[in-house]
Protein backbone atom coordinates (compact mmCIF):
# COMPACT_ATOMS: atom_id res chain seq x y z
CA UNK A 1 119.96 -1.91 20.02
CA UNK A 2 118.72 0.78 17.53
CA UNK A 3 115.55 2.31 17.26
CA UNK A 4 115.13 1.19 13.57
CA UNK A 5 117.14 -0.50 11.03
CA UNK A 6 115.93 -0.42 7.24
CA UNK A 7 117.38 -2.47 4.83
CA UNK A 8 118.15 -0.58 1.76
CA UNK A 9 120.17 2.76 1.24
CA UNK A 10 118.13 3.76 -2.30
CA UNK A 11 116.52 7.43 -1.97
CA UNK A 12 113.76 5.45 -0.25
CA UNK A 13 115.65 3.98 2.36
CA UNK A 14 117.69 6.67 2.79
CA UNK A 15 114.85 9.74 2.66
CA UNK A 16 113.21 7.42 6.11
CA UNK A 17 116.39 7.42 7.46
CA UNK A 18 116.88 11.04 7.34
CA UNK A 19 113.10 11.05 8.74
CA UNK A 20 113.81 9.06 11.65
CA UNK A 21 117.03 10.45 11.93
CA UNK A 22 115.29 14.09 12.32
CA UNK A 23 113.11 12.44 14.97
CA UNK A 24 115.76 12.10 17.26
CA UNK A 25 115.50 7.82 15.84
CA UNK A 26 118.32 5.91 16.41
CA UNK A 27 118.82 4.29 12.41
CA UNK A 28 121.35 1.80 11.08
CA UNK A 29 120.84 1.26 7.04
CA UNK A 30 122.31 -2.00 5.79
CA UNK A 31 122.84 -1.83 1.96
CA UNK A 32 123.76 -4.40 -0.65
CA UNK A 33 125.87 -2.60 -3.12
CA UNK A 34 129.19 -1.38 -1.50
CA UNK A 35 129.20 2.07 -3.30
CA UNK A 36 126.71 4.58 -4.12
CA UNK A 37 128.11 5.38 -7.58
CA UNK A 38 127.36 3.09 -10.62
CA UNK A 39 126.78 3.90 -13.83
CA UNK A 40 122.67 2.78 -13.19
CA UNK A 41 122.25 5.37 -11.13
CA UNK A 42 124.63 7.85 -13.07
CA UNK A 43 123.53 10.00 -15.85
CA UNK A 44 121.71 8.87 -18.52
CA UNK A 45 120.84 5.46 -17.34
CA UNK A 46 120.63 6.78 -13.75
CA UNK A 47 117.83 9.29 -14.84
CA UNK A 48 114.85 10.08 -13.09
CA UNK A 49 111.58 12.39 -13.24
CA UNK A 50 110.87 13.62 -9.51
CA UNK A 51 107.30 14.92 -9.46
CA UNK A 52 106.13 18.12 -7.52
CA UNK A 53 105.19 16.62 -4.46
CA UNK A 54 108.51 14.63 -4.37
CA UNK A 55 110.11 17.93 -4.27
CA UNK A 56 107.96 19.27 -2.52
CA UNK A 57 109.16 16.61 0.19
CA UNK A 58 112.53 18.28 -0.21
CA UNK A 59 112.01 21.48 0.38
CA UNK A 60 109.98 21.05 3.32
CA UNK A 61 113.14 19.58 4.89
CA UNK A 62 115.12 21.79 3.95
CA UNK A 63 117.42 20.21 0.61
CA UNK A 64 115.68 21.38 -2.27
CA UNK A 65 118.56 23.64 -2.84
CA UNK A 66 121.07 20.69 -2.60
CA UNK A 67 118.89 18.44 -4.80
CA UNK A 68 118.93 21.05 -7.47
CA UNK A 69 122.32 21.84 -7.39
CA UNK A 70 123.17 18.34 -7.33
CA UNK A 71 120.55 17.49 -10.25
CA UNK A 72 122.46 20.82 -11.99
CA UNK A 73 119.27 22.42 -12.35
CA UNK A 74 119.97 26.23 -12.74
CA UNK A 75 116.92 27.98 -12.79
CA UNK A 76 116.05 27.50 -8.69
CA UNK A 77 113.11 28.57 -8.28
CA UNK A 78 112.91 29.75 -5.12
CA UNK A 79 115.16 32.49 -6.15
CA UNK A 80 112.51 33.71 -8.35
CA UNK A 81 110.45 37.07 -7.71
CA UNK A 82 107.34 35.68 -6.06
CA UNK A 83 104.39 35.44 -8.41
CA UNK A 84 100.96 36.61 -7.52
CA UNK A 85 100.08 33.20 -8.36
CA UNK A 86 101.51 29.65 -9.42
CA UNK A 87 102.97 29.45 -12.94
CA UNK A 88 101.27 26.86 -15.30
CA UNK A 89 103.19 23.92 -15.17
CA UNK A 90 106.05 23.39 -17.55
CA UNK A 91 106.00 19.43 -17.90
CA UNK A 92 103.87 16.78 -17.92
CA UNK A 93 105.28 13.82 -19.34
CA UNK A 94 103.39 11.29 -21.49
CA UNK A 95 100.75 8.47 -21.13
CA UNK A 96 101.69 5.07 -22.50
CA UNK A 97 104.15 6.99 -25.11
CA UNK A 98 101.79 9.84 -26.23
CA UNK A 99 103.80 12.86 -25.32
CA UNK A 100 101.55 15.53 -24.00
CA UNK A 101 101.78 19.60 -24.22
CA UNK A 102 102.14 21.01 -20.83
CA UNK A 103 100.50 24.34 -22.41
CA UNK A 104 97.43 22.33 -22.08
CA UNK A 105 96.85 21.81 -18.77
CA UNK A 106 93.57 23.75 -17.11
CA UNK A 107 95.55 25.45 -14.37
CA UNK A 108 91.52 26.45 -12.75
CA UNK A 109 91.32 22.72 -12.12
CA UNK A 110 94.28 22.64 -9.93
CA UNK A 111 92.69 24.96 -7.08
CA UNK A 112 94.99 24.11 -4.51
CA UNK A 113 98.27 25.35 -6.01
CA UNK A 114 100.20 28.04 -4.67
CA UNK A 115 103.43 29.76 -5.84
CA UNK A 116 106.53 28.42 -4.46
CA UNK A 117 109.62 27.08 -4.75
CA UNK A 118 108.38 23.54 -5.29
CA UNK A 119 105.66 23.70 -8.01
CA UNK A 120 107.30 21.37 -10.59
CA UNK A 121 108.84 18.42 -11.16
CA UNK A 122 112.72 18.05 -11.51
CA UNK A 123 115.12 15.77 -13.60
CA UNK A 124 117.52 14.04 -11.49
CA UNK A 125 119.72 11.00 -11.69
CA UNK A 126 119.65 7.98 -8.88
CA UNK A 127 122.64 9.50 -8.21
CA UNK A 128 122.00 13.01 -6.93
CA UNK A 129 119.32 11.99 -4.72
CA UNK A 130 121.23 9.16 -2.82
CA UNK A 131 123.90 11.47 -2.37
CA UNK A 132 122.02 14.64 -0.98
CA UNK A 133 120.28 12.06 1.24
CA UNK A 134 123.69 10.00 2.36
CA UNK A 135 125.05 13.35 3.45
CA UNK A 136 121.60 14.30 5.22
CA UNK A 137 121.76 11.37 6.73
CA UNK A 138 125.33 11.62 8.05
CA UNK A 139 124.60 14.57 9.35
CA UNK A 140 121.69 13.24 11.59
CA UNK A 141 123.46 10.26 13.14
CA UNK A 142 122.23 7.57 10.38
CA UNK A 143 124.38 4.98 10.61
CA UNK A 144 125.21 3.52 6.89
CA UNK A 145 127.25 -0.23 6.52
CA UNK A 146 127.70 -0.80 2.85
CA UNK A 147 128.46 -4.00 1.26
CA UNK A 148 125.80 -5.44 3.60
CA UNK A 149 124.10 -7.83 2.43
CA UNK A 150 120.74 -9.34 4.77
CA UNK A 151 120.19 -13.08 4.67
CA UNK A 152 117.88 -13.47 8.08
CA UNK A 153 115.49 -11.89 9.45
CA UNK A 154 113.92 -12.86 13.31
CA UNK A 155 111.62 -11.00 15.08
CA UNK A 156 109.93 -11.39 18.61
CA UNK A 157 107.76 -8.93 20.80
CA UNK A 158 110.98 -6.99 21.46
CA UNK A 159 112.72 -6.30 19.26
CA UNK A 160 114.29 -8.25 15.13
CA UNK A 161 117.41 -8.91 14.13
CA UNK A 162 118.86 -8.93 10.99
CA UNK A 163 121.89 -10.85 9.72
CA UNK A 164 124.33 -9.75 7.21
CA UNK A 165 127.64 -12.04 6.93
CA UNK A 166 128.51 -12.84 10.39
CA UNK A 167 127.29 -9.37 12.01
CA UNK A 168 123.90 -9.83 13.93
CA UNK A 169 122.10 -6.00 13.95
CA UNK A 170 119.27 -5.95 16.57
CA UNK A 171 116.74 -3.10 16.47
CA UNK A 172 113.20 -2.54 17.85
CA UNK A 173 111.91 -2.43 14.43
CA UNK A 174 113.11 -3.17 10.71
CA UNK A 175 112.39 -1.30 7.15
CA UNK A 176 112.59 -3.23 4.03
CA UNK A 177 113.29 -0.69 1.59
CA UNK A 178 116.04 -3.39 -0.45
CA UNK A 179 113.87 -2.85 -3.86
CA UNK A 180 111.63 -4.98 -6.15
CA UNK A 181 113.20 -8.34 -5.23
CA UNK A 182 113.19 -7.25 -1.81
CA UNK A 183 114.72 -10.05 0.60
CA UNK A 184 113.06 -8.67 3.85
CA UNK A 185 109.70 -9.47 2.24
CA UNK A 186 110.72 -12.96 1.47
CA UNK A 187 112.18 -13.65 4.73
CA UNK A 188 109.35 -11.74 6.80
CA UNK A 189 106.42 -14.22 4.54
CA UNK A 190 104.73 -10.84 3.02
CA UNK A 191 102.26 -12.11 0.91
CA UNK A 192 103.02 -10.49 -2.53
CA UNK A 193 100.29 -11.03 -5.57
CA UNK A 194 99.27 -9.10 -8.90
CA UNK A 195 99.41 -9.53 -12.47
CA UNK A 196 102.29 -11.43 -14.62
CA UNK A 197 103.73 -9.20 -17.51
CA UNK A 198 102.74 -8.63 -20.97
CA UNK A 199 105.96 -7.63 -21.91
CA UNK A 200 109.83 -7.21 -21.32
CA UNK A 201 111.58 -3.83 -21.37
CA UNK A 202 115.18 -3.07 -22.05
CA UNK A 203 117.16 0.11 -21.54
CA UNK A 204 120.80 0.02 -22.90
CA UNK A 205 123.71 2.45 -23.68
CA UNK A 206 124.78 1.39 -27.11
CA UNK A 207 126.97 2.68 -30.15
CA UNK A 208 124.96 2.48 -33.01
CA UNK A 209 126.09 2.26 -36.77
CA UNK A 210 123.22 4.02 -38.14
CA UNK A 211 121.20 5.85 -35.53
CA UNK A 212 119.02 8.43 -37.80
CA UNK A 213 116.82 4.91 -38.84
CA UNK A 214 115.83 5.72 -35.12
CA UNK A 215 113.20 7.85 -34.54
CA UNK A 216 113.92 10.45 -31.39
CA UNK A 217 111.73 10.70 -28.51
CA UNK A 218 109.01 7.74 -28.34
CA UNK A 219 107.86 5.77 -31.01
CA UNK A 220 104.71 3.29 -30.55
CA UNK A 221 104.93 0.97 -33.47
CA UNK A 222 103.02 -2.01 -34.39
CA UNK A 223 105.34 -4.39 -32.83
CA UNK A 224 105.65 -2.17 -29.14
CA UNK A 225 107.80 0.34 -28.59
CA UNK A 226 111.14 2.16 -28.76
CA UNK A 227 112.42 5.53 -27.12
CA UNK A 228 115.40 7.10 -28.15
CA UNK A 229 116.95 9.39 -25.73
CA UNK A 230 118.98 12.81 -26.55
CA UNK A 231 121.95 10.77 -24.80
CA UNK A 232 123.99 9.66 -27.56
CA UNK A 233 123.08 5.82 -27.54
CA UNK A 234 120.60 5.14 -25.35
CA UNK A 235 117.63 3.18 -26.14
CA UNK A 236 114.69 1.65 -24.59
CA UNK A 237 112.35 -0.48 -26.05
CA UNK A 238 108.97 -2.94 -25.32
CA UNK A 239 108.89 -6.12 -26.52
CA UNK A 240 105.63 -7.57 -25.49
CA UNK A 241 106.50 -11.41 -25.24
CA UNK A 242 104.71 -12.03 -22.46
CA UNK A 243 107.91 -11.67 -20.22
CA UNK A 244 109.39 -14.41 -21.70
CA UNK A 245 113.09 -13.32 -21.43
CA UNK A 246 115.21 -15.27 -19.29
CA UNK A 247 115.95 -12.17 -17.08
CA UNK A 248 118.60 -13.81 -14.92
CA UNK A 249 120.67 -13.20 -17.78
CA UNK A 250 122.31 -10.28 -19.00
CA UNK A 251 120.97 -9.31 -22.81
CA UNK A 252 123.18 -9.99 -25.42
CA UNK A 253 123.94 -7.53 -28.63
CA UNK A 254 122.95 -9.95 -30.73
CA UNK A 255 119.34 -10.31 -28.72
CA UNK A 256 118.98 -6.67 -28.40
CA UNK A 257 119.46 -5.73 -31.93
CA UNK A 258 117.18 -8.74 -33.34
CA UNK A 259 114.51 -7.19 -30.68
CA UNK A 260 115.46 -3.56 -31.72
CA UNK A 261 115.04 -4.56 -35.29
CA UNK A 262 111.60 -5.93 -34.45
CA UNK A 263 110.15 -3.59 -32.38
CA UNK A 264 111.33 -0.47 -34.71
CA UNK A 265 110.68 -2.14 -38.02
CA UNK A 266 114.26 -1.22 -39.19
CA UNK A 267 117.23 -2.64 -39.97
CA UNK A 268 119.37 -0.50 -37.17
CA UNK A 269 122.46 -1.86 -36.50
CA UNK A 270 124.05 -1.92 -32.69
CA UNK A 271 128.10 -1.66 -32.80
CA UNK A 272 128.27 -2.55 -29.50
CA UNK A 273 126.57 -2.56 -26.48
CA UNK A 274 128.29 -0.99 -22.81
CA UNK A 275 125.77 -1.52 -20.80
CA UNK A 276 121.83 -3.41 -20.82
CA UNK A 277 119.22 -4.39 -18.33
CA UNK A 278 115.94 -5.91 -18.51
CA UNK A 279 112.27 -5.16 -16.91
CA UNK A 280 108.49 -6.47 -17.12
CA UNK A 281 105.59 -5.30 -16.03
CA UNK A 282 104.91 -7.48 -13.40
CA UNK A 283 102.46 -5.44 -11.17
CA UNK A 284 102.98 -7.14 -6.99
CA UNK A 285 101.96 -5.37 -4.35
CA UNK A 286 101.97 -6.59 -0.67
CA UNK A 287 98.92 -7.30 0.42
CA UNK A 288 99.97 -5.43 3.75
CA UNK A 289 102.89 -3.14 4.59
CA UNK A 290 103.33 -4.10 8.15
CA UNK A 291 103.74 -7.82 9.80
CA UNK A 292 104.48 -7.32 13.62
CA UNK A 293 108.15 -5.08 13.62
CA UNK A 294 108.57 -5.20 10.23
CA UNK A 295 107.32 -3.10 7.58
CA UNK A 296 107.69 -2.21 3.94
CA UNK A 297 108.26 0.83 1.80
CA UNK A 298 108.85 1.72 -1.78
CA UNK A 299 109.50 -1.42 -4.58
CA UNK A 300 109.91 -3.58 -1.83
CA UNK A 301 106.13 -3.00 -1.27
CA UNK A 302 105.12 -2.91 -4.69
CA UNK A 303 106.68 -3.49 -8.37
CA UNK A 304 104.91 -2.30 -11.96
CA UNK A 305 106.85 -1.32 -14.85
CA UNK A 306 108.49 2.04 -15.05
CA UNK A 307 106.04 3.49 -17.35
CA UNK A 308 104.84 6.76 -16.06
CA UNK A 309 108.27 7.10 -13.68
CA UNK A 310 106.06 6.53 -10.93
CA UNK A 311 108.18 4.29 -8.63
CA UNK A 312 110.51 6.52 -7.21
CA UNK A 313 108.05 9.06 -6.55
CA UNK A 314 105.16 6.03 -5.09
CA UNK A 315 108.47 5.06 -2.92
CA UNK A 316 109.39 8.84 -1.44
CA UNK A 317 105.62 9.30 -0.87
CA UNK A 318 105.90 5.84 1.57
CA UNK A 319 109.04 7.16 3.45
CA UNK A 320 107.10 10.36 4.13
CA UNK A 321 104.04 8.90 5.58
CA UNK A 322 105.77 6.11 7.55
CA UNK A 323 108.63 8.13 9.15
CA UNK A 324 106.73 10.70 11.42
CA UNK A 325 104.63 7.31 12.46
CA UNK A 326 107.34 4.98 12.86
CA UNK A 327 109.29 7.53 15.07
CA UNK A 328 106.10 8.46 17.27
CA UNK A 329 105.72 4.89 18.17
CA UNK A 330 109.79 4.60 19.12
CA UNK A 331 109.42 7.76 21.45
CA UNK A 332 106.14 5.91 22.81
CA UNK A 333 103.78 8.95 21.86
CA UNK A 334 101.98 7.68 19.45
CA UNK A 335 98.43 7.39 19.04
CA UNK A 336 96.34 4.40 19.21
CA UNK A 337 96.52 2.93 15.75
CA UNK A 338 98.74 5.61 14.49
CA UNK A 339 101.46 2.81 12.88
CA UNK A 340 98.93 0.93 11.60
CA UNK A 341 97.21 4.00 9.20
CA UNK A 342 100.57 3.19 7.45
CA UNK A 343 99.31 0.19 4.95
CA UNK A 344 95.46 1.84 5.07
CA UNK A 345 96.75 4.78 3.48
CA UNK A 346 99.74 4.22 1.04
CA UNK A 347 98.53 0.75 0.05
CA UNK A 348 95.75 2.61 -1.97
CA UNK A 349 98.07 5.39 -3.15
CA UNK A 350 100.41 2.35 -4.64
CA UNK A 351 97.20 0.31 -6.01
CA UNK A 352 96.27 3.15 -8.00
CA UNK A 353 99.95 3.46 -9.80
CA UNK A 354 99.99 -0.43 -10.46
CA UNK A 355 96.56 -0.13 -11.80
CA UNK A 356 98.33 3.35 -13.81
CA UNK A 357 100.87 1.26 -15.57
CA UNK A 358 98.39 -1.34 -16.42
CA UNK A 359 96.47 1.03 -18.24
CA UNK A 360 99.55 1.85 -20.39
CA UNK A 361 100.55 -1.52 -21.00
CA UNK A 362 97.17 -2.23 -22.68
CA UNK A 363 97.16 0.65 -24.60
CA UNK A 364 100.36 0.06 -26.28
CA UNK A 365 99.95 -3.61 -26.59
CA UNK A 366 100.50 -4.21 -30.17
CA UNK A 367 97.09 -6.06 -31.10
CA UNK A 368 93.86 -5.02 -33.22
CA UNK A 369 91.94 -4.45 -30.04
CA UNK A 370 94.59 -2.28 -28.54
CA UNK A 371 95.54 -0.13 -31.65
CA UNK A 372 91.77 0.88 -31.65
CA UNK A 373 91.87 1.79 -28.00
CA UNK A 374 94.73 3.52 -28.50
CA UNK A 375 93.42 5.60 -31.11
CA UNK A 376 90.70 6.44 -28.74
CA UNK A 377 92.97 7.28 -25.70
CA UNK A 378 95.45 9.49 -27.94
CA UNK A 379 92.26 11.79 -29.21
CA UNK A 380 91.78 12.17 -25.38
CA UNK A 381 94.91 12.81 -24.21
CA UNK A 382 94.96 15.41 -27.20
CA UNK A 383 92.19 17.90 -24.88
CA UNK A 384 92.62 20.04 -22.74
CA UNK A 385 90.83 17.97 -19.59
CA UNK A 386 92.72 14.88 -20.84
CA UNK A 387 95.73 16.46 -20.55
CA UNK A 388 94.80 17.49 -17.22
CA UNK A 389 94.34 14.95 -15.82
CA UNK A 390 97.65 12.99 -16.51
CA UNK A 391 99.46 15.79 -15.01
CA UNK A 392 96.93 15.20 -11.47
CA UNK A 393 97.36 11.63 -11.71
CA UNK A 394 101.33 12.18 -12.18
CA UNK A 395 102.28 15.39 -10.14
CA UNK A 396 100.45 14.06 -7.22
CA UNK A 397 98.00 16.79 -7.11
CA UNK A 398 94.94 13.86 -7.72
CA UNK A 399 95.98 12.34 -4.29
CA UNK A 400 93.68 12.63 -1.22
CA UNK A 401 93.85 10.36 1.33
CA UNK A 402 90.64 8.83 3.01
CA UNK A 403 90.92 10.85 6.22
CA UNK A 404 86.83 10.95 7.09
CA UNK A 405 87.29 14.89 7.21
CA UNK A 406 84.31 16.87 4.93
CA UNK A 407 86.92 20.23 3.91
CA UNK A 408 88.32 19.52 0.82
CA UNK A 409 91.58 20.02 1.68
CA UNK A 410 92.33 17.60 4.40
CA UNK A 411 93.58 14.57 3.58
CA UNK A 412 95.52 16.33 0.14
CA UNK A 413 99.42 17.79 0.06
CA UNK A 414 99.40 20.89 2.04
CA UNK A 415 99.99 23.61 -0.20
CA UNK A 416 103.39 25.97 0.63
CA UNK A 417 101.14 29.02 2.19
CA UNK A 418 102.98 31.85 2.56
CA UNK A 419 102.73 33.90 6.13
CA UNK A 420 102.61 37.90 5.05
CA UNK A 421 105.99 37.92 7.06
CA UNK A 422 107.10 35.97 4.14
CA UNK A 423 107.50 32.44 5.76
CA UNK A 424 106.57 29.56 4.35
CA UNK A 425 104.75 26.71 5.34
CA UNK A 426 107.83 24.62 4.09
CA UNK A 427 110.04 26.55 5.96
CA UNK A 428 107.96 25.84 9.59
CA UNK A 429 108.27 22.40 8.79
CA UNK A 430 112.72 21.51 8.77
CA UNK A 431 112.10 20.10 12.01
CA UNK A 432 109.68 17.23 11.40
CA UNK A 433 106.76 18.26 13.58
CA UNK A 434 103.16 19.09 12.51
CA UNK A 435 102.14 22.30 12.01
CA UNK A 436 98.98 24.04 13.42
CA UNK A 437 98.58 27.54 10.66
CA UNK A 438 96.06 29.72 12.75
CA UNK A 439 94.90 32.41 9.78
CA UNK A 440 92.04 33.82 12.36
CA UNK A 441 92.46 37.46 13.68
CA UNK A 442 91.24 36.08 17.25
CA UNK A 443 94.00 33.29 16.81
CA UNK A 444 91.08 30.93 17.97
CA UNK A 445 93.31 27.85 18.33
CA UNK A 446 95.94 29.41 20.99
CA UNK A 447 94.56 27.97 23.55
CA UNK A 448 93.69 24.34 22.03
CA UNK A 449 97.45 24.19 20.48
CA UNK A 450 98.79 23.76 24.22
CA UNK A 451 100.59 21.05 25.38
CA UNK A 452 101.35 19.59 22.22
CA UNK A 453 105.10 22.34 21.39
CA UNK A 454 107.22 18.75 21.27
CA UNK A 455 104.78 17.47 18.10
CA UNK A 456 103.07 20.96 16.77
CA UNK A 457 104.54 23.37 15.82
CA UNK A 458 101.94 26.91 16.48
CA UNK A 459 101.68 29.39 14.14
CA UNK A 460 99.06 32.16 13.93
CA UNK A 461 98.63 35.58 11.49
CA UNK A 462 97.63 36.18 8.46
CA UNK A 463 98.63 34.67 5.13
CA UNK A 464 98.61 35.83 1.39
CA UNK A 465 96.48 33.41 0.54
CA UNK A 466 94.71 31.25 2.76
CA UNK A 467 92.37 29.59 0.26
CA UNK A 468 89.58 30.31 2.41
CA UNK A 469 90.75 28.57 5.27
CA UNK A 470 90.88 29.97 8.51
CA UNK A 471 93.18 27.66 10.36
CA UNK A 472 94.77 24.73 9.17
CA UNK A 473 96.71 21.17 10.63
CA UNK A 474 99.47 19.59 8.79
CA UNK A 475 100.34 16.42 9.92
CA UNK A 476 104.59 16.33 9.41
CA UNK A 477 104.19 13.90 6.14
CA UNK A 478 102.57 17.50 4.32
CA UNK A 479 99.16 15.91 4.59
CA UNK A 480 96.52 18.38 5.63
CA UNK A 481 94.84 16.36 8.51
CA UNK A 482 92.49 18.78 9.05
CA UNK A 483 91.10 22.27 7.74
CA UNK A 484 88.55 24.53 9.10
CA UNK A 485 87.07 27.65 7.31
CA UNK A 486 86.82 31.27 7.94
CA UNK A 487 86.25 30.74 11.79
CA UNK A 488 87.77 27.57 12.84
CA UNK A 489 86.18 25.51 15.79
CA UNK A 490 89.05 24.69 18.45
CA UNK A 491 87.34 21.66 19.52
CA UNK A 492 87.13 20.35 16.36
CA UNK A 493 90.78 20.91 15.70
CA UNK A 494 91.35 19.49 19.26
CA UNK A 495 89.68 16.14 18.35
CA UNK A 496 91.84 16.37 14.92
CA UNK A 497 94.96 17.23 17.14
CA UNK A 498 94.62 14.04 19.23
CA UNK A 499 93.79 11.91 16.63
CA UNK A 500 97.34 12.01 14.94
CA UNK A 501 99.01 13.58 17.69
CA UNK A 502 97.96 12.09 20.95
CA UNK A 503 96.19 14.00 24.10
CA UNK A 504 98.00 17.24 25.31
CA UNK A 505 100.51 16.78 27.98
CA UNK A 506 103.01 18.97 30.12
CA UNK A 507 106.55 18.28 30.10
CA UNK A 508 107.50 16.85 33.08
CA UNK A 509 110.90 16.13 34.57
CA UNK A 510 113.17 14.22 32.33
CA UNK A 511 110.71 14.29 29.86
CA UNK A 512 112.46 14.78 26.35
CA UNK A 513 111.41 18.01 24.53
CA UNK A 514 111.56 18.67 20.81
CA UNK A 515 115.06 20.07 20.99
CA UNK A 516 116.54 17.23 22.62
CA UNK A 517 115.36 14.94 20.65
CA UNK A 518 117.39 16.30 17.93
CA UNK A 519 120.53 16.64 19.72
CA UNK A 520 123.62 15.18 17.95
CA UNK A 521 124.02 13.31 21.05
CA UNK A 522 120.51 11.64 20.81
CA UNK A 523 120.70 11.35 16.93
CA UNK A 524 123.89 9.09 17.23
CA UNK A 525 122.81 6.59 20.40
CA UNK A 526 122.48 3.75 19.13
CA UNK A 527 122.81 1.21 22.42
């Protein structure tokens, strides 16, 4: 029986693998598809926009480098000479079509950034990511059946078991990480409501006869949208139809160029079309992410429309929070409650990006009412606070969990401080525990940091910048669970300690320690 299985081997499913794996987990991932490679998650349809705290994710375990090189990104930043302070940001996408300057952004409103090697976003493709994870994941014990496909899923106080063909995989708790039309969250009875779409979205690779009628980049009309990529060919458009397309089907070349021809007001002409897909923007969410042993994470917990490229990044944030927890309860040190903080704190996070794409859809709705709102929005958007605050609400830096601590910091993404040894925070944290940064020249939390070496990981001197913090507690997810200032109280960080961590306790005889648990021999059990 193994500790986990998750159905799904997509960067989400495959990012809480690795999580689990690093645990000391036992995993199995069951996936659909029998390959990785496609030409959806190749470049350009397999394209991507990771934000800063999805890379930050990376880096903390270790594979920024590997993401990068497999993204073929060649200015690695953490190769740079270290800045006194964090660059401005170099992108910030656009809101609802209306590109935005990144030259704009109010870097004094982002008072938690520090220089590092993770500060911006990157441009990947589905198919970089999978693969720096798959080989993670190999590496950890993850055990990977492709060409898997679930059709059953059973679960008692012990243990589920899923079904794929006529293999039966038993495990003491199950992931559904299979996507937007997730099967686990059928068979499981998840309860899955929202809003039906306003409109249906198509992305295609296409030769075109006459491609300057296009205009590049996006292009709101009053008939939706199109967005013509720098990739020779490739196309997206809105067509807001109220969803109407039949989207069991695939599109046909005559369909997409009369909806092409619509939406752009042109008379464009499509040669031929290689490949096409359909979307909406249906926004579901589940109304929780846990029922017994089985629990949900990324698309399979929530759908919108890809506006914003906020689905990949809502998903890696998921497989963050619910790895550290999911792998406390396996090893039976897990606080009371601990699993269950999974759905009360990224069920917000992913209400707030459905809520996101709504926004957009209404804005670019292609009505009197909208056109006026949109008018509004783009004036906005055209300041320097609007601007702003996109780039919050999209790099992550808006997020702050509900974690009932006052300092202002707890409950946001730890920021990468930097030791004046030169470690990073990032760099304490490869090996999946907490983190306990003690910035007080009495190192005031030595004593209350005992008895926890297997889940926190001690660390006291000075740093370059402590932000006015004098210690700090970073749960293994990045979240700051708790921050104290210039002289920090060890009983408070004690109550903060046990909270996520559980009570202090020697190691006694055959008790696992930290290393063990992330033997190759652990990693691969899988009884």
């Amino acid at each position: 029986m193994y500790d986990v299985t998750i159905v799904g081997a997509g960067p989400v499913g495959l990012f809480l693998a690795c999580e689990l794996g690093l645990a000391g987990c036992s995993v199995l991932v069951l996936e659909r598809e029998p390959e990785l490679r496609s030409p959806w998650t190749a470049h350009p349809l397999g394209m991507r926009g990771l934000s800063a705290a999805s890379v930050e994710a990376f880096h903390r375990r270790g594979m920024l480098h590997s993401l990068l090189a497999a993204s073929g990104v060649r200015d690695d930043p953490g190769t740079d000479p270290e800045p006194d302070e964090a660059p401005p940001p170099r992108g910030v996408s656009h809101f609802a079509g209306i590109m935005l300057d990144p030259a704009d952004i109010d870097v004094t409103a982002l008072p938690f950034r520090l220089p590092g090697p993770a500060t911006e976003g990157v441009m990947t493709t589905l198919e970089a990511v999978g693969t720096v994870l798959s080989e993670r994941a190999a590496e950890l014990g993850v055990r990977i059946v492709r060409g898997a496909e679930v059709s059953e899923v059973t679960q008692d106080g012990e243990k589920v078991i899923a079904r794929a063909g006529e293999q039966a995989y038993t495990a003491r708790l199950l992931v559904g990480c299979d996507g937007g039309r997730s099967t686990v969250r059928k068979l499981a009875g998840f309860d899955f409501v929202g809003t039906e779409p306003q409109f249906t979205g198509y992305t295609m690779l296409a030769a075109i006869a006459d491609p300057e009628k296009l205009r590049p980049g996006f292009t709101l009309t009053p008939t939706g949208m199109y967005l013509r990529m720098p990739t020779q060919g490739h196309v997206g458009m809105l067509d807001f139809d109220g969803g109407a397309f039949d989207r069991s089907r695939t599109p046909t070349r005559d369909h997409l160029q009369t909806v092409l021809r619509r939406v752009s007001g042109t008379d464009v002409t499509l040669d031929d079309v290689r490949l096409a897909s359909s979307f909406t923007d249906r926004a579901m969410q589940a109304t929780t992410y846990r029922r017994g042993r089985v629990l949900l994470a990324g698309d399979a917990a929530h759908i919108h429309s890809p506006l914003g490229a906020q689905g990949l990044n809502t998903g890696i944030g998921d497989a963050v929070n619910l790895g550290w927890k999911l792998a406390a309860t396996v090893h039976g040190r897990a606080p009371d409650g601990l699993l269950d903080t999974y759905t009360g704190e990224r069920r917000p996070v992913g209400a707030q990006v459905l809520d996101w794409t709504r926004a957009q859809a209404a804005v670019m709705k292609p009505d009197p009412a909208s056109q006026a709102i949109q008018a509004l929005v783009r004036d906005v958007l055209g300041t320097r606070d609007g601007t702003t605050y996109v780039y919050r609400r999209t790099s992550g830096a808006a997020t702050r969990l509900d974690l009932g601590e006052a300092h202002p910091l707890a409950g946001r993404d730890a920021p990468d401080f930097r030791l004046e040894d030169g470690t990073r925070l990032g760099d304490l944290m490869r090996d999946g525990r907490g983190v306990a940064l003690d910035f007080s020249a009495e190192r005031r939390l030595s004593g209350a940091a005992k008895g926890r070496e297997d889940r926190i990981r001690y660390v006291a001197g000075p740093a370059r910048n402590d932000l006015g913090c004098g210690a700090v507690l970073v749960r293994p997810d990045g979240v700051v669970a708790w921050a104290d200032d210039r002289t920090p109280d060890p009983e408070a960080f004690e109550r903060a300690a046990t909270r996520w961590f559980g009570a202090p306790a020697r190691l006694l005889p055959g008790r696992m320690t930290h290393g063990e648990a992330t033997s190759p021999r652990h990693r691969g059990d899988s009884a």
